[in-house]
N, C-alpha and C. Protein backbone atom coordinates (compact mmCIF):
# COMPACT_ATOMS: atom_id res chain seq x y z
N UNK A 1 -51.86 -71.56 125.89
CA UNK A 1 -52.39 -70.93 127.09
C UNK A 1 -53.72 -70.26 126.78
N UNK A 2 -54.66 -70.37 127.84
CA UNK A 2 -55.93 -70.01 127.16
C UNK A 2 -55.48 -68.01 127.32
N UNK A 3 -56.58 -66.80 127.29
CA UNK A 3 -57.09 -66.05 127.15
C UNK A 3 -57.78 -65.72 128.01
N UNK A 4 -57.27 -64.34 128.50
CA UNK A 4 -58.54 -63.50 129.75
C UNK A 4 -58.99 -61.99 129.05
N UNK A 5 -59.82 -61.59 129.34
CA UNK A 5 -60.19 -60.23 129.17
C UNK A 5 -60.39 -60.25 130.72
N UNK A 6 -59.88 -59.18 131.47
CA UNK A 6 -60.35 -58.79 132.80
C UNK A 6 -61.16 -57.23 132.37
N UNK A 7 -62.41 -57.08 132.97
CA UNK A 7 -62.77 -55.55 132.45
C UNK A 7 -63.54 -55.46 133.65
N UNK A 8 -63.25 -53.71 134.15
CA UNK A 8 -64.22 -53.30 135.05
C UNK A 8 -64.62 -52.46 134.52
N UNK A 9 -65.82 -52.25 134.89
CA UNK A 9 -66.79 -50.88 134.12
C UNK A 9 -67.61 -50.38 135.01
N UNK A 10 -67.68 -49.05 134.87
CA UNK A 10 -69.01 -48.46 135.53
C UNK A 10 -70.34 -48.05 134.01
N UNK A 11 -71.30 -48.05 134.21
CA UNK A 11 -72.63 -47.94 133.32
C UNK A 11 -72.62 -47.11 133.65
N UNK A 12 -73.01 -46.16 132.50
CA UNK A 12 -73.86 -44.80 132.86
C UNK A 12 -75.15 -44.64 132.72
N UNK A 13 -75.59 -45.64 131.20
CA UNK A 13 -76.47 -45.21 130.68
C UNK A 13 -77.00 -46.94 130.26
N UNK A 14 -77.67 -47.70 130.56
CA UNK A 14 -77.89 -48.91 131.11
C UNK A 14 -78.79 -49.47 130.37
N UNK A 15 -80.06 -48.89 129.49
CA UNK A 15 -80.65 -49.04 128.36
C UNK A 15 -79.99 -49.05 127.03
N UNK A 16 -79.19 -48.01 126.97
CA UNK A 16 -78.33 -47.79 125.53
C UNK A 16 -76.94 -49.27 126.05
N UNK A 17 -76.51 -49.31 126.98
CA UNK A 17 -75.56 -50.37 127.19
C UNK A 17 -75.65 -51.85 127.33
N UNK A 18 -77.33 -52.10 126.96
CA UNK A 18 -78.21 -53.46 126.72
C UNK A 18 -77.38 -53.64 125.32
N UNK A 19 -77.42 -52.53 124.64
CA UNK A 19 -77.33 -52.79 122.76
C UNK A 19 -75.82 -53.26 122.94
N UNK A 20 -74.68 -52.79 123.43
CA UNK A 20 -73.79 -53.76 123.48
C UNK A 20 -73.46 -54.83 123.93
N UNK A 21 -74.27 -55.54 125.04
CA UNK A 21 -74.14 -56.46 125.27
C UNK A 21 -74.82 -57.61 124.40
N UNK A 22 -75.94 -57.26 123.62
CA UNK A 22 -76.24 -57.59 122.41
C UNK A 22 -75.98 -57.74 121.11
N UNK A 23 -74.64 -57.19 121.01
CA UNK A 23 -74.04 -56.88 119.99
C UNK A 23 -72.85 -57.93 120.34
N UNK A 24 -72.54 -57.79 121.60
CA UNK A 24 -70.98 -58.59 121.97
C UNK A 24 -71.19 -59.77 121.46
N UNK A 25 -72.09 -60.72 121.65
CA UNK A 25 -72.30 -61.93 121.91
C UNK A 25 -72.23 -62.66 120.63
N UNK A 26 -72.34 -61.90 119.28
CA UNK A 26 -71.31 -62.50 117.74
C UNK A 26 -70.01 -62.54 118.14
N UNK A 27 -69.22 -61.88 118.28
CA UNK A 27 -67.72 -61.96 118.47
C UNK A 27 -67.61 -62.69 119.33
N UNK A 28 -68.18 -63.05 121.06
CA UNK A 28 -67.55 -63.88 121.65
C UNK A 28 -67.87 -65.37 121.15
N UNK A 29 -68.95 -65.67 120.80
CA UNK A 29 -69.63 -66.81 120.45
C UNK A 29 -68.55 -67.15 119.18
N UNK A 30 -68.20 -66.22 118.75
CA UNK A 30 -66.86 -66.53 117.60
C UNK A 30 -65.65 -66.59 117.74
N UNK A 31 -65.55 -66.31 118.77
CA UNK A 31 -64.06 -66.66 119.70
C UNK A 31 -64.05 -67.56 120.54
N UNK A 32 -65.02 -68.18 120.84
CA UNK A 32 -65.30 -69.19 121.80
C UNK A 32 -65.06 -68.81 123.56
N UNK A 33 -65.88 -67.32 123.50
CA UNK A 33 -65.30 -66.44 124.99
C UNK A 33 -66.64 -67.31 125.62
N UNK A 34 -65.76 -67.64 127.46
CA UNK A 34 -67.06 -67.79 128.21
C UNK A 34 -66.82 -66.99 129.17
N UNK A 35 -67.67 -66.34 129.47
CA UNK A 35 -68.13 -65.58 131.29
C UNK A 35 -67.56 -66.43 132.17
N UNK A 36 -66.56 -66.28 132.49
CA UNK A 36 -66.53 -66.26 134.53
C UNK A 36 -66.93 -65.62 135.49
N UNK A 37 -66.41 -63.85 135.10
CA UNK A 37 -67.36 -63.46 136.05
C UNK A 37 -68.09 -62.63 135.14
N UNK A 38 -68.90 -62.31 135.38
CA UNK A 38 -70.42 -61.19 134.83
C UNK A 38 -71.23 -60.76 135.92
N UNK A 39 -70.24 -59.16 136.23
CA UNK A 39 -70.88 -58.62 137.04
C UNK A 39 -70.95 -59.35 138.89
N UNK A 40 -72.30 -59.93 139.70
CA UNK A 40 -71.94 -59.84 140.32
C UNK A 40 -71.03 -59.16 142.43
N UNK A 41 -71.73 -60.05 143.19
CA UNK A 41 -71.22 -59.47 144.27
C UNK A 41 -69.67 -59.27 144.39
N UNK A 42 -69.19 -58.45 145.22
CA UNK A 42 -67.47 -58.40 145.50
C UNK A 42 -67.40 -57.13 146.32
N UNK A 43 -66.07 -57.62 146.93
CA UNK A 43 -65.88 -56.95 148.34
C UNK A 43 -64.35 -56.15 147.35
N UNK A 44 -64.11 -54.96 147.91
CA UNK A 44 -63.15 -54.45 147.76
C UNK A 44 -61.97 -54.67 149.03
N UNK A 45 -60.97 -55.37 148.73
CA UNK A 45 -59.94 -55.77 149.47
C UNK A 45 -58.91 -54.91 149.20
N UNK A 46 -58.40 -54.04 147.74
CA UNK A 46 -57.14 -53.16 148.54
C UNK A 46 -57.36 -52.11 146.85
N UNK A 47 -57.09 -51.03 146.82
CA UNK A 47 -57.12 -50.23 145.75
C UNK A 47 -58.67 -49.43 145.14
N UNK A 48 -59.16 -49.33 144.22
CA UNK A 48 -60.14 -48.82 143.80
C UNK A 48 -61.12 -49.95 142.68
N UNK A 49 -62.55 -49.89 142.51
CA UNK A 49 -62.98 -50.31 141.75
C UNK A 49 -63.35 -49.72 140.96
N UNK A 50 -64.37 -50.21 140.08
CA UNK A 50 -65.48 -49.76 139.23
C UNK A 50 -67.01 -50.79 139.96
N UNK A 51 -68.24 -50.19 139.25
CA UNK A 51 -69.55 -50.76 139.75
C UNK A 51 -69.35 -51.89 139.16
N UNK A 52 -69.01 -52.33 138.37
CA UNK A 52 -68.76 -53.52 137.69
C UNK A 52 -68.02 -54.77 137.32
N UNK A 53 -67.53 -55.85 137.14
CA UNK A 53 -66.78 -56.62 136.92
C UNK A 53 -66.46 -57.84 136.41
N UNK A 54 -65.95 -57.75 135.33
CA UNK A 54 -66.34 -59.20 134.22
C UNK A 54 -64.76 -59.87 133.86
N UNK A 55 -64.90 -61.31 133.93
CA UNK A 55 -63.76 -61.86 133.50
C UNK A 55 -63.88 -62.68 132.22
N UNK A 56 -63.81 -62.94 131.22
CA UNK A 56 -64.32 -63.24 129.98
C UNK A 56 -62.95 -64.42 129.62
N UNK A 57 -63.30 -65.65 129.93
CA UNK A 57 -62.00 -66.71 129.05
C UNK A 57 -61.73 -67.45 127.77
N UNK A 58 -61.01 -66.95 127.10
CA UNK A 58 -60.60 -67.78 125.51
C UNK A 58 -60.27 -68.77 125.39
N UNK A 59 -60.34 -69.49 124.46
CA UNK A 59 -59.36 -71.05 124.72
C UNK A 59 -57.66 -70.40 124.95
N UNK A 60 -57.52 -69.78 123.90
CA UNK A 60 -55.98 -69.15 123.92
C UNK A 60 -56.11 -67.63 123.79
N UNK A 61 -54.95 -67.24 124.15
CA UNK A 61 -54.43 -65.95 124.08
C UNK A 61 -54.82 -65.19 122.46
N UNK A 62 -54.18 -65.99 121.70
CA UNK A 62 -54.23 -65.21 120.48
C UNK A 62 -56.10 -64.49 119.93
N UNK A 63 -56.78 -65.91 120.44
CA UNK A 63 -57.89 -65.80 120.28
C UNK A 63 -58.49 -64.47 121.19
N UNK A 64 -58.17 -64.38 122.59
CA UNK A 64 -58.71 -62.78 122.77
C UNK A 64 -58.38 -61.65 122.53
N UNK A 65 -57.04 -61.79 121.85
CA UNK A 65 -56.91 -60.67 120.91
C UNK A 65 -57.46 -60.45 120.00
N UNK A 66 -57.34 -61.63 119.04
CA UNK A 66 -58.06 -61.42 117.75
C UNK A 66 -59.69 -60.76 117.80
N UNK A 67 -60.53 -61.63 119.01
CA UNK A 67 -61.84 -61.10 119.52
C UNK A 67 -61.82 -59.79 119.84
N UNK A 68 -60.98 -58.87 120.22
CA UNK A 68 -60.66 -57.27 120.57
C UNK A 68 -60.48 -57.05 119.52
N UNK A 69 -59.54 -57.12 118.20
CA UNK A 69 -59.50 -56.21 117.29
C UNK A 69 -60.39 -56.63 116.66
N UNK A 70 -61.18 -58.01 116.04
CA UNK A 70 -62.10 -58.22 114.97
C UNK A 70 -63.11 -56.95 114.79
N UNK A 71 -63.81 -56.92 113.52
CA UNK A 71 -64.44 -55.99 113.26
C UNK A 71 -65.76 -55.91 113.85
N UNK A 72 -66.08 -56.95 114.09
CA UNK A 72 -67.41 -57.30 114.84
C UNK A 72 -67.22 -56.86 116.37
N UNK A 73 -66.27 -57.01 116.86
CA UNK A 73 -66.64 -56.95 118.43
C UNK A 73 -66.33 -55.09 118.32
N UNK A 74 -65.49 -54.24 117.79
CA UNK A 74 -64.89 -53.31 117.77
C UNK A 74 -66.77 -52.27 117.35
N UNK A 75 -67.55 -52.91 116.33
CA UNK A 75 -68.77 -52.89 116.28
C UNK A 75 -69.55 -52.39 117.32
N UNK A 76 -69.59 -54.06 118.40
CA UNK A 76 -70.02 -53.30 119.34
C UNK A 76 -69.56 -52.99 120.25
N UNK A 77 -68.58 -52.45 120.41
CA UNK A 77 -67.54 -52.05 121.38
C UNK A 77 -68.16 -49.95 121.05
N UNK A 78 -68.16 -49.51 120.02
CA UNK A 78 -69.09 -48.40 119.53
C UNK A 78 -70.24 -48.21 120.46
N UNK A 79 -71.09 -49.29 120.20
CA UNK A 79 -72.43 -49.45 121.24
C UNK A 79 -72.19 -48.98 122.77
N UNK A 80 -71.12 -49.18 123.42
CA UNK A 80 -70.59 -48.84 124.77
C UNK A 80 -70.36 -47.71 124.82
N UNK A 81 -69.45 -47.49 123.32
CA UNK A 81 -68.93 -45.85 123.73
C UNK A 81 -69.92 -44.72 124.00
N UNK A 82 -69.04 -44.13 125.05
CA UNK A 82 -70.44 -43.01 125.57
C UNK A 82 -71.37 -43.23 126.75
N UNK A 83 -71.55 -44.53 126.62
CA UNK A 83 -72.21 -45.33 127.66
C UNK A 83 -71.89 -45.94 128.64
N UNK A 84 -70.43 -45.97 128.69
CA UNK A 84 -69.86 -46.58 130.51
C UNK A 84 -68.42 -46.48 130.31
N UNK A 85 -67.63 -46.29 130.84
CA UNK A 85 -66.01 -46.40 131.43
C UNK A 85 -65.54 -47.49 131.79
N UNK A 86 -65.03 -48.07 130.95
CA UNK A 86 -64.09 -49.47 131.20
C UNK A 86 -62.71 -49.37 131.18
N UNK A 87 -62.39 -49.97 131.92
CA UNK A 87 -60.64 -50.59 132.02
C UNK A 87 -60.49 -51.88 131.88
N UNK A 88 -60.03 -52.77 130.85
CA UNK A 88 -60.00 -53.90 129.64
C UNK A 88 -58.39 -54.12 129.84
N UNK A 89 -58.06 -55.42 130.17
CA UNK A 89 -56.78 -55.70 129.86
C UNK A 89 -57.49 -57.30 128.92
N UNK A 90 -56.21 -57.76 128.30
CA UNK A 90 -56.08 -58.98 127.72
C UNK A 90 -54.71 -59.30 128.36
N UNK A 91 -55.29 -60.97 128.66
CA UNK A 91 -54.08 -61.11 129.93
C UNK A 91 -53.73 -62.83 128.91
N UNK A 92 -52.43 -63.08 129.13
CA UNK A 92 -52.53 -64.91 129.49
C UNK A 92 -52.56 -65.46 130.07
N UNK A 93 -53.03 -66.24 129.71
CA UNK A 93 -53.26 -67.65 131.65
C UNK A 93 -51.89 -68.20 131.84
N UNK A 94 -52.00 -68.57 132.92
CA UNK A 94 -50.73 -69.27 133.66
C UNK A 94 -51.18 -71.06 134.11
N UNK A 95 -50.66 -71.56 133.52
CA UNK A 95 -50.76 -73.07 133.82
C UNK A 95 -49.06 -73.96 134.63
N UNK A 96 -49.05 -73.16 134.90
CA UNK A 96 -47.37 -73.63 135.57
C UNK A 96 -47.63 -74.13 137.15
N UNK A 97 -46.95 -74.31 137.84
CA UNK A 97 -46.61 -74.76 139.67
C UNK A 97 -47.83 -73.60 140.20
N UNK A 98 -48.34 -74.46 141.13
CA UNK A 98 -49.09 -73.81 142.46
C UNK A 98 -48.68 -73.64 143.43
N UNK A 99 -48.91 -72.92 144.69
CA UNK A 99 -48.65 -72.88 145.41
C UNK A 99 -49.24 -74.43 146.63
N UNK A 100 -47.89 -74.83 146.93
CA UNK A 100 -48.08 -75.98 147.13
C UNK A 100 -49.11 -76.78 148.45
């Protein structure tokens, strides 16, 4: 099953939060993460957001874990701190029955 990171974030500080997104891009490029969403229009349909919103996909599960704890992404995961409020899950995909 592939790998999700769902993360919403608000920026605070948007110059200093360039350096992690500059920093991210060893670890995902080493996990083989691609952007689905990055950021981005969206309508709020029921609950609360953040200014932000990124969906990040792995080939597999194990792999976006491993990309969260590796030492490199945790690196620049530092670069953020201080600099914006995220809420980060690691999810697995579902490849089973649709709705028909």
């Amino acid at each position: 099953m592939k790998g999700y990171w769902i993360g919403r974030v608000d920026v605070s500080n948007p110059d200093a939060y360039q350096n992690y997104v500059k920093a991210n891009a060893v670890p995902f490029a080493k996990y083989g993460a691609r952007f689905l969403v990055r950021g981005g229009a969206y309508r709020i349909a029921e609950g609360e957001a953040r200014a932000r919103n990124v969906v990040i996909e792995f080939p597999t599960y194990e792999a976006a874990l491993e990309c969260w704890d590796s030492p490199e992404y945790q690196a620049a995961k530092a670069e953020r701190d201080g600099h914006a409020v995220a809420d980060i899950i690691i999810i697995e995909g579902y490849e089973g029955p649709q709705p028909g």
